[in-house]
N, C-alpha and C. Protein backbone atom coordinates (compact mmCIF):
# COMPACT_ATOMS: atom_id res chain seq x y z
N UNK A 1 -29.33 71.75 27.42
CA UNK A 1 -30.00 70.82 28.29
C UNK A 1 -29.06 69.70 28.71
N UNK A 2 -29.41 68.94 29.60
CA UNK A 2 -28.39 67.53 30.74
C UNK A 2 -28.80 66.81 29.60
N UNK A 3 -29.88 66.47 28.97
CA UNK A 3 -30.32 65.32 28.29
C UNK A 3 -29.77 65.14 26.76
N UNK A 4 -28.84 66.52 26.19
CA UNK A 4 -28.44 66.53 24.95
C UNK A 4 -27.03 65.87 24.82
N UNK A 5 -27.02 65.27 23.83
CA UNK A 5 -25.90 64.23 23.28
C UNK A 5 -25.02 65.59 22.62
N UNK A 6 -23.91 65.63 22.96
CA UNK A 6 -23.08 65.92 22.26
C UNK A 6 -22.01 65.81 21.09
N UNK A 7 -21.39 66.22 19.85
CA UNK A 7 -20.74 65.49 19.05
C UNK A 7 -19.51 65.17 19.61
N UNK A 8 -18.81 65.59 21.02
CA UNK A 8 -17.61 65.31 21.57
C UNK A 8 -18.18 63.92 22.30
N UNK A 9 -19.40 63.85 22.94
CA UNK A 9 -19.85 62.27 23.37
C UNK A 9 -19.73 61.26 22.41
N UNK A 10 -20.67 61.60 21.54
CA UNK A 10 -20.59 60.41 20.38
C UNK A 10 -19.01 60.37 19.67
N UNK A 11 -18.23 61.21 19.85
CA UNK A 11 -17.08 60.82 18.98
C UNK A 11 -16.29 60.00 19.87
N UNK A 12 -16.43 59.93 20.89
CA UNK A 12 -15.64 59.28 22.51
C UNK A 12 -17.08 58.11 22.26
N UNK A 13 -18.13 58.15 22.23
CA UNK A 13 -18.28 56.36 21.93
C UNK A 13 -18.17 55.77 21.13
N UNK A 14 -18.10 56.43 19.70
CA UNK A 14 -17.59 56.04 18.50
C UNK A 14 -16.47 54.85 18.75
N UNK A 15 -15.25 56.19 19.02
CA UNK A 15 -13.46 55.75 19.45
C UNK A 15 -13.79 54.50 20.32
N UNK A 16 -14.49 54.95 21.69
CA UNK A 16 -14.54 53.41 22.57
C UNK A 16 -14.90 52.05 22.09
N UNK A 17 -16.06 52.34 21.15
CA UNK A 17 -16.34 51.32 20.38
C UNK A 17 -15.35 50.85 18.96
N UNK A 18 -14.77 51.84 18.54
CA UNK A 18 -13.98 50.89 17.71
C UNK A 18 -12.84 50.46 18.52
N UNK A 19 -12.37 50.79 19.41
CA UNK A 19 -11.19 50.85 20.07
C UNK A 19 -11.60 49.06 20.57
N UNK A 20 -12.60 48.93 21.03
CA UNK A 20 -13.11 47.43 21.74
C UNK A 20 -13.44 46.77 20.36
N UNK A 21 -13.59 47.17 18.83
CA UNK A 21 -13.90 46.23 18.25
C UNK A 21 -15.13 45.82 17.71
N UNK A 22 -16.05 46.85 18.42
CA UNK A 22 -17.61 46.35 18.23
C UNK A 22 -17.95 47.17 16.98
N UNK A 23 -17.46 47.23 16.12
CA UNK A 23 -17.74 47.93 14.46
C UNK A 23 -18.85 48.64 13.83
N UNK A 24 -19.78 47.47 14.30
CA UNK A 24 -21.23 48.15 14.03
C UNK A 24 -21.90 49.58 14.94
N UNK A 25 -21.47 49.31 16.06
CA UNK A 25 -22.15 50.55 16.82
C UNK A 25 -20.49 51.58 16.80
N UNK A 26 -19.79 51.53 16.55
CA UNK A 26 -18.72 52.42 16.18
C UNK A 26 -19.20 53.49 14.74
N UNK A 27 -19.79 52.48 14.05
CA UNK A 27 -19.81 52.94 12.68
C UNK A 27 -21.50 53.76 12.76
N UNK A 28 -21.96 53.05 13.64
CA UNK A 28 -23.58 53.98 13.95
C UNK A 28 -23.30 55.62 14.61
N UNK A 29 -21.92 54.97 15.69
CA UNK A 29 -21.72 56.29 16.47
C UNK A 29 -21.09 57.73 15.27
N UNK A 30 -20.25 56.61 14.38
CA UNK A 30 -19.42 58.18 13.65
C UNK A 30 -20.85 58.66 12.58
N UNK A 31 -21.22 58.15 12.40
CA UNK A 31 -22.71 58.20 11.63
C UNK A 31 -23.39 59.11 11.95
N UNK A 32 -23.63 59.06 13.15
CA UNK A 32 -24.37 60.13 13.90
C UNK A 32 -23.80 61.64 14.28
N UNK A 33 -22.53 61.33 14.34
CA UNK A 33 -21.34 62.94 14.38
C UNK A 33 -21.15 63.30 13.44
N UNK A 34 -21.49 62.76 12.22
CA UNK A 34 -21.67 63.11 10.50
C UNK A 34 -22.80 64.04 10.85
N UNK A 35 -24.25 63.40 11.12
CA UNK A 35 -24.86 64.41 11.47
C UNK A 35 -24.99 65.40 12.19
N UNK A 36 -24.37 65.37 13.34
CA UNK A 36 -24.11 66.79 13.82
C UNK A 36 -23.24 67.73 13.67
N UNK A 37 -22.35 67.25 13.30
CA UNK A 37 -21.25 68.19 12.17
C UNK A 37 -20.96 67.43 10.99
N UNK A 38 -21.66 68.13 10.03
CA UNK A 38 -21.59 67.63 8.90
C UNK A 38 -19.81 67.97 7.94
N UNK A 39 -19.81 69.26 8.34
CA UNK A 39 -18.17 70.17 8.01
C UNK A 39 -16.83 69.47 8.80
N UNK A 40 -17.13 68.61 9.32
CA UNK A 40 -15.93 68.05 10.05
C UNK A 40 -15.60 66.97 9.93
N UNK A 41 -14.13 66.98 9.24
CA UNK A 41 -13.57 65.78 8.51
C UNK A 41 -13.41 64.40 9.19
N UNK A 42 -13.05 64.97 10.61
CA UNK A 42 -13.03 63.58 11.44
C UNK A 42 -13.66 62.34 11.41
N UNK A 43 -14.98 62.53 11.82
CA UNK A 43 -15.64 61.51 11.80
C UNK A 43 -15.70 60.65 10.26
N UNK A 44 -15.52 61.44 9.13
CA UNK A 44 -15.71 60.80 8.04
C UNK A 44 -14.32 59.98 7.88
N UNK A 45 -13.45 60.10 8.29
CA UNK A 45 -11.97 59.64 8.48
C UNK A 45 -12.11 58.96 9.02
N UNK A 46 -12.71 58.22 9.98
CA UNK A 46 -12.39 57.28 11.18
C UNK A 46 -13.85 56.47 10.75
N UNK A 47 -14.62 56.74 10.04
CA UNK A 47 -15.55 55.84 9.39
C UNK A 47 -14.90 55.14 8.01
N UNK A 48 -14.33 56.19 7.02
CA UNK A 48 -13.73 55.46 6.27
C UNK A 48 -12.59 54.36 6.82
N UNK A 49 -12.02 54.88 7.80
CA UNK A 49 -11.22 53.72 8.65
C UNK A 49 -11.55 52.20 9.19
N UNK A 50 -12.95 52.73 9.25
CA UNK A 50 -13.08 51.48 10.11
C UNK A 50 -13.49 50.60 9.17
N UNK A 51 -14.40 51.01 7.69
CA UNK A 51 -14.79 50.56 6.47
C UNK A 51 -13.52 49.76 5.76
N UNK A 52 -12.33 50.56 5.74
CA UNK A 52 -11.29 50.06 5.40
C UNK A 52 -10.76 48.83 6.49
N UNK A 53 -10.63 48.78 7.64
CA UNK A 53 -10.31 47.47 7.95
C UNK A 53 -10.99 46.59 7.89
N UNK A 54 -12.64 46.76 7.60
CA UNK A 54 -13.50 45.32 7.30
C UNK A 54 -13.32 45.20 5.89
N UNK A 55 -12.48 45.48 4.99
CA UNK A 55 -12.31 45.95 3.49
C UNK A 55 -13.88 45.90 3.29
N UNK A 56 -14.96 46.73 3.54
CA UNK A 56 -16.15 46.93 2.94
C UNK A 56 -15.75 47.85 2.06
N UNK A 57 -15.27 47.57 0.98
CA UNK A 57 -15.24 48.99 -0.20
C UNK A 57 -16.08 50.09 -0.74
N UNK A 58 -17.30 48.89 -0.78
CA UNK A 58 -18.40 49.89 -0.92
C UNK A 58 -18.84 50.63 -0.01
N UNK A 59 -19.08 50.65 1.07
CA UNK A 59 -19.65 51.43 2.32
C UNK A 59 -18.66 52.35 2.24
N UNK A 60 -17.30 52.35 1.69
CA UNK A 60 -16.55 53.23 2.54
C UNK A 60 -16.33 54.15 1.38
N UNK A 61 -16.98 53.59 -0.06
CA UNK A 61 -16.57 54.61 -1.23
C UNK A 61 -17.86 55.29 -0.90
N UNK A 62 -18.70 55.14 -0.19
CA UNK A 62 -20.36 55.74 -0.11
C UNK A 62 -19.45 57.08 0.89
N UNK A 63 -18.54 56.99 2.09
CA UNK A 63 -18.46 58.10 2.86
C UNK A 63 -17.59 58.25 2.23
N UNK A 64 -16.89 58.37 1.33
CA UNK A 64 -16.01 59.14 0.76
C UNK A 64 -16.89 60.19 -0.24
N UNK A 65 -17.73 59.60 -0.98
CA UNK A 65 -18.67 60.05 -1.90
C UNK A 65 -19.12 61.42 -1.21
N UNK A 66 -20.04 61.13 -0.27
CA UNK A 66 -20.44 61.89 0.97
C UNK A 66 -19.74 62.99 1.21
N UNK A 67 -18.68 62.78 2.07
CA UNK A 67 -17.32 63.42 2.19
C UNK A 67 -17.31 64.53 1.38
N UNK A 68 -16.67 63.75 0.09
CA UNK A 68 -16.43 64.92 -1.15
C UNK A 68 -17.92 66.04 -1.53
N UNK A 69 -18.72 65.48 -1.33
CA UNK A 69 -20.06 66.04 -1.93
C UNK A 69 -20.53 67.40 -1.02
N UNK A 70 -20.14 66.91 0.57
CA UNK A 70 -20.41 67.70 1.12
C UNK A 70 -18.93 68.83 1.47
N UNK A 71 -18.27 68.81 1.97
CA UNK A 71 -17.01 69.45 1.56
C UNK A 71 -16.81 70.19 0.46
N UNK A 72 -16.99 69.58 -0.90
CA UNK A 72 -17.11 70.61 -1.96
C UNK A 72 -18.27 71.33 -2.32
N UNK A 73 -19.43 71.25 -2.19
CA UNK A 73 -20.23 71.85 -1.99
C UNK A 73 -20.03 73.31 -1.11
N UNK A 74 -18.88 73.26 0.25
CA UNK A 74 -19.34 74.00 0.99
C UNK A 74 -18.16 75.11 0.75
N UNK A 75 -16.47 74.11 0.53
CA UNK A 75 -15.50 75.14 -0.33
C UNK A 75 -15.94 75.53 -1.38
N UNK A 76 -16.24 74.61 -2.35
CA UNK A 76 -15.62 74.77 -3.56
C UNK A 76 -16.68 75.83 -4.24
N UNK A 77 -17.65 75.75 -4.12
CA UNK A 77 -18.93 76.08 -4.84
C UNK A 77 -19.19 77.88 -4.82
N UNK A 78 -19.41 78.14 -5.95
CA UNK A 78 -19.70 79.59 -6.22
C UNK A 78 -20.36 79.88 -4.88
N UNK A 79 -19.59 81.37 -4.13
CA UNK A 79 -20.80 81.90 -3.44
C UNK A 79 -21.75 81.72 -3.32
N UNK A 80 -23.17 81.90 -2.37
CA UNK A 80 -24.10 81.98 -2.24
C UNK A 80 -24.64 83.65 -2.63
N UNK A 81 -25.59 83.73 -3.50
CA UNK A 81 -26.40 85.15 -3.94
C UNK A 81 -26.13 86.19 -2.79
N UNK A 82 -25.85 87.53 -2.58
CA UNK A 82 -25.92 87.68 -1.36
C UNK A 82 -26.02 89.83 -1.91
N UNK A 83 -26.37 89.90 -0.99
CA UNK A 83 -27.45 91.67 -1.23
C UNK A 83 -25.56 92.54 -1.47
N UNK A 84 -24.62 91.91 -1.52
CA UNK A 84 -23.66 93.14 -1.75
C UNK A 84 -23.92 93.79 -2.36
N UNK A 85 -23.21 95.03 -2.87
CA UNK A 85 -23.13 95.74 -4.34
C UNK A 85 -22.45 95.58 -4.80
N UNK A 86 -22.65 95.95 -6.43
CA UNK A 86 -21.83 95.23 -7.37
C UNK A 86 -20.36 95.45 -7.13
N UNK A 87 -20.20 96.85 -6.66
CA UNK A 87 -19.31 97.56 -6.27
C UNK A 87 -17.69 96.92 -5.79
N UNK A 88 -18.68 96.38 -4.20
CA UNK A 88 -17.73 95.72 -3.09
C UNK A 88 -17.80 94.20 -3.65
N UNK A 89 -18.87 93.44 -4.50
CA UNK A 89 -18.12 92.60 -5.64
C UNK A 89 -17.22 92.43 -5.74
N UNK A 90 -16.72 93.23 -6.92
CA UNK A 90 -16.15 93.16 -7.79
C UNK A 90 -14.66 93.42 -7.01
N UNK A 91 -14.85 94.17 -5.98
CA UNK A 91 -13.40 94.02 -5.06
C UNK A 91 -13.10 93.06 -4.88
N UNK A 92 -14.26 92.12 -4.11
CA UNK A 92 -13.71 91.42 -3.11
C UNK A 92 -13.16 90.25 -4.62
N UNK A 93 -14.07 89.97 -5.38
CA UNK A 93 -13.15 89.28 -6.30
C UNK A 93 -12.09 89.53 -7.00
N UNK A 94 -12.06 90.53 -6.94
CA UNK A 94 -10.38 91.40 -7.79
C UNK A 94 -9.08 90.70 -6.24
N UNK A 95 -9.28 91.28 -5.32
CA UNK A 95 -8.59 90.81 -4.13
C UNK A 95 -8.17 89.19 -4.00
N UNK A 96 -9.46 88.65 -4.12
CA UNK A 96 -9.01 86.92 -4.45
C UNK A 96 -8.11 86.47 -5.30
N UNK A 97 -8.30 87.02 -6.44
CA UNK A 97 -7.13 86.84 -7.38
C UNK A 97 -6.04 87.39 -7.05
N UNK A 98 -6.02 88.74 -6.79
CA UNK A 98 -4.63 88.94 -6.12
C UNK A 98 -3.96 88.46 -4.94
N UNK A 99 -4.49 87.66 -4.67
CA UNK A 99 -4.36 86.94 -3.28
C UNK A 99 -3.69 85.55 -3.83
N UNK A 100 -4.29 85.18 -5.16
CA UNK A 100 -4.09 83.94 -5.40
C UNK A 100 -4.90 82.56 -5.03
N UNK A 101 -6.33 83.01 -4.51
CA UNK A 101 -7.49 82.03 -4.28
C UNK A 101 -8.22 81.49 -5.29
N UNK A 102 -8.45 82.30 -5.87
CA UNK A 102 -9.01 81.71 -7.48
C UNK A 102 -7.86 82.30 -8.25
N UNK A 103 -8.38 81.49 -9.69
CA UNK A 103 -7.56 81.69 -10.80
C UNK A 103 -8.74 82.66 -12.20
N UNK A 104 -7.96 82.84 -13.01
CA UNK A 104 -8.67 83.68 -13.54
C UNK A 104 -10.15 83.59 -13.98
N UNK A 105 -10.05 82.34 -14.17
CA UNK A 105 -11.55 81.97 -14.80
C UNK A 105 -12.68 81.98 -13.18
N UNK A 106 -12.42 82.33 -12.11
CA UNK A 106 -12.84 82.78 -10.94
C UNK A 106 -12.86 80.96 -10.13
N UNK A 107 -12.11 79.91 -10.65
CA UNK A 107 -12.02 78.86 -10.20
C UNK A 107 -11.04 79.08 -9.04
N UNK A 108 -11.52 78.32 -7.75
CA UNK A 108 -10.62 77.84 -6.42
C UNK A 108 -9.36 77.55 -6.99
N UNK A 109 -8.54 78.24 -6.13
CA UNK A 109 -7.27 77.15 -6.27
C UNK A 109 -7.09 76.34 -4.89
N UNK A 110 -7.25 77.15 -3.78
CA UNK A 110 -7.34 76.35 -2.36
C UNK A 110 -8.63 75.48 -2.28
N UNK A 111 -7.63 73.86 -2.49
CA UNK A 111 -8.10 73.14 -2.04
C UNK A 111 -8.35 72.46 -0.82
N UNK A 112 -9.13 72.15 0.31
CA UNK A 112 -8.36 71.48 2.07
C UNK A 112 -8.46 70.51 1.28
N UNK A 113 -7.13 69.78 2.45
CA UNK A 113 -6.69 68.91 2.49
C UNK A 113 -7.35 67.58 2.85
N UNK A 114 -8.51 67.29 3.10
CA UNK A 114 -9.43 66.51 3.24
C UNK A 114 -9.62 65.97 1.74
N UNK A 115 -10.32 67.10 1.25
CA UNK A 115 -10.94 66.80 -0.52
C UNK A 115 -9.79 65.92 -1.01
N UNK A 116 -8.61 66.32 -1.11
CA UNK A 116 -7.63 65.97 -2.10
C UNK A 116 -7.38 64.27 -1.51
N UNK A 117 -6.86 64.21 -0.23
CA UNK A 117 -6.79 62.75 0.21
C UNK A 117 -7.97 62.18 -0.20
N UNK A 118 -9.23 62.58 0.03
CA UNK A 118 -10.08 61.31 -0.44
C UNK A 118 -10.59 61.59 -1.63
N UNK A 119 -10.08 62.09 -2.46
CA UNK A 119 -9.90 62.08 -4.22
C UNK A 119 -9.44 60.81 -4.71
N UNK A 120 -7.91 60.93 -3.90
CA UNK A 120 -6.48 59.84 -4.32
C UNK A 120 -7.84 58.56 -3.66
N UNK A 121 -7.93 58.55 -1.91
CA UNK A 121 -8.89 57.21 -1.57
C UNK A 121 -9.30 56.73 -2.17
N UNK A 122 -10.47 57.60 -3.17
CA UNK A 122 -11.64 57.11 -4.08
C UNK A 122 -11.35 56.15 -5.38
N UNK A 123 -9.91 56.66 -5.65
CA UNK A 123 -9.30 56.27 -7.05
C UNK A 123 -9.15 54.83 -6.35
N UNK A 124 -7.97 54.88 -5.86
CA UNK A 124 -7.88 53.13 -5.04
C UNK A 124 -8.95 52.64 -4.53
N UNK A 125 -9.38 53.13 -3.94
CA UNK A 125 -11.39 51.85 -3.31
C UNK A 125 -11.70 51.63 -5.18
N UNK A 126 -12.18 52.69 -5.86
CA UNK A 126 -12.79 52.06 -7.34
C UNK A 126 -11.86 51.14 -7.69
N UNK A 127 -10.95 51.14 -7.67
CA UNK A 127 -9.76 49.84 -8.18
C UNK A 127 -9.97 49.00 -7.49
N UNK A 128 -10.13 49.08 -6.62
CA UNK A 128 -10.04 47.41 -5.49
C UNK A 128 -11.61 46.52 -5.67
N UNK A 129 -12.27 48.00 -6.10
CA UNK A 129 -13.88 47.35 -6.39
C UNK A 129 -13.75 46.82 -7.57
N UNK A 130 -13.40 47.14 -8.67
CA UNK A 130 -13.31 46.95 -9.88
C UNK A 130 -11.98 45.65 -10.27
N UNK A 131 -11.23 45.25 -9.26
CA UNK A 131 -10.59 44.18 -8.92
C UNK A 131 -11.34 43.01 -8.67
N UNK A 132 -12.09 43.15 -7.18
CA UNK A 132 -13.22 42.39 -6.91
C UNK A 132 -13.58 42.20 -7.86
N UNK A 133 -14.82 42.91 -8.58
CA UNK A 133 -16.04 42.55 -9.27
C UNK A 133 -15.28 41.35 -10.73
N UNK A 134 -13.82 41.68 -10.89
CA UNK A 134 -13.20 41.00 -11.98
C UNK A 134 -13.20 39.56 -11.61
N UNK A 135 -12.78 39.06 -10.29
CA UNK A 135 -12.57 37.95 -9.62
C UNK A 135 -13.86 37.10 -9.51
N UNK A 136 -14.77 38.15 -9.43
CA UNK A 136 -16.14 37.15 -9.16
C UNK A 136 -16.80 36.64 -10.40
């Protein structure tokens, strides 16, 4: 439909709006491209960005939180149940390992590169919070 918002619109008023400064409706706009693509690192990047130049720590350890929760959830997490047979199973997991995707205990080894940066993020925002909260 003419009348549907797109996540390439809102990420272009997002940008315009942080780009001019106006924070709050920047941070409503990436907010909203969270919701329409939830799997796409961008917007959570350029929200934690903008969190980080108002040093709001907390808001921005909340989309990191987010971030990670949803991201690993969608790599990391055991398959979903699914009608194979045990059969083509047990291949396709024999293959992973020989591939080098999991490790023996059937754990990921490919991590994206998203998760891992805002792992390290999370460690520094809790420090800077836990700095704060010392000062006050």
């Amino acid at each position: 439909m003419a009348g549907d918002i797109t996540y390439k619109d809102v990420m272009n008023e997002a940008k315009q709006a942080a780009t001019e400064e106006r924070f709050d409706e920047a941070a409503k706009a990436y907010t909203k491209a969270i919701k329409l693509r939830p799997l796409l690192a961008e917007p959570y990047q350029r929200l934690m960005i903008l969190y980080r130049k108002k040093k709001a720590y907390q808001k921005e350890l909340g989309v990191i939180n987010t971030a990670l929760l949803k991201f690993e959830q969608f790599y990391l997490s055991p398959p979903r149940k699914t009608k194979l047979s045990s059969a083509l199973l047990g291949k396709t997991k024999t293959l992973a390992k020989k591939l080098g995707l999991v490790d023996r205990s059937g754990s990921h080894v490919f991590i994206p590169e998203p998760v891992i940066t805002w792992r390290r993020r999370k460690q520094y925002v809790m420090k800077q919070l836990r700095k704060k909260h010392a000062a006050s």
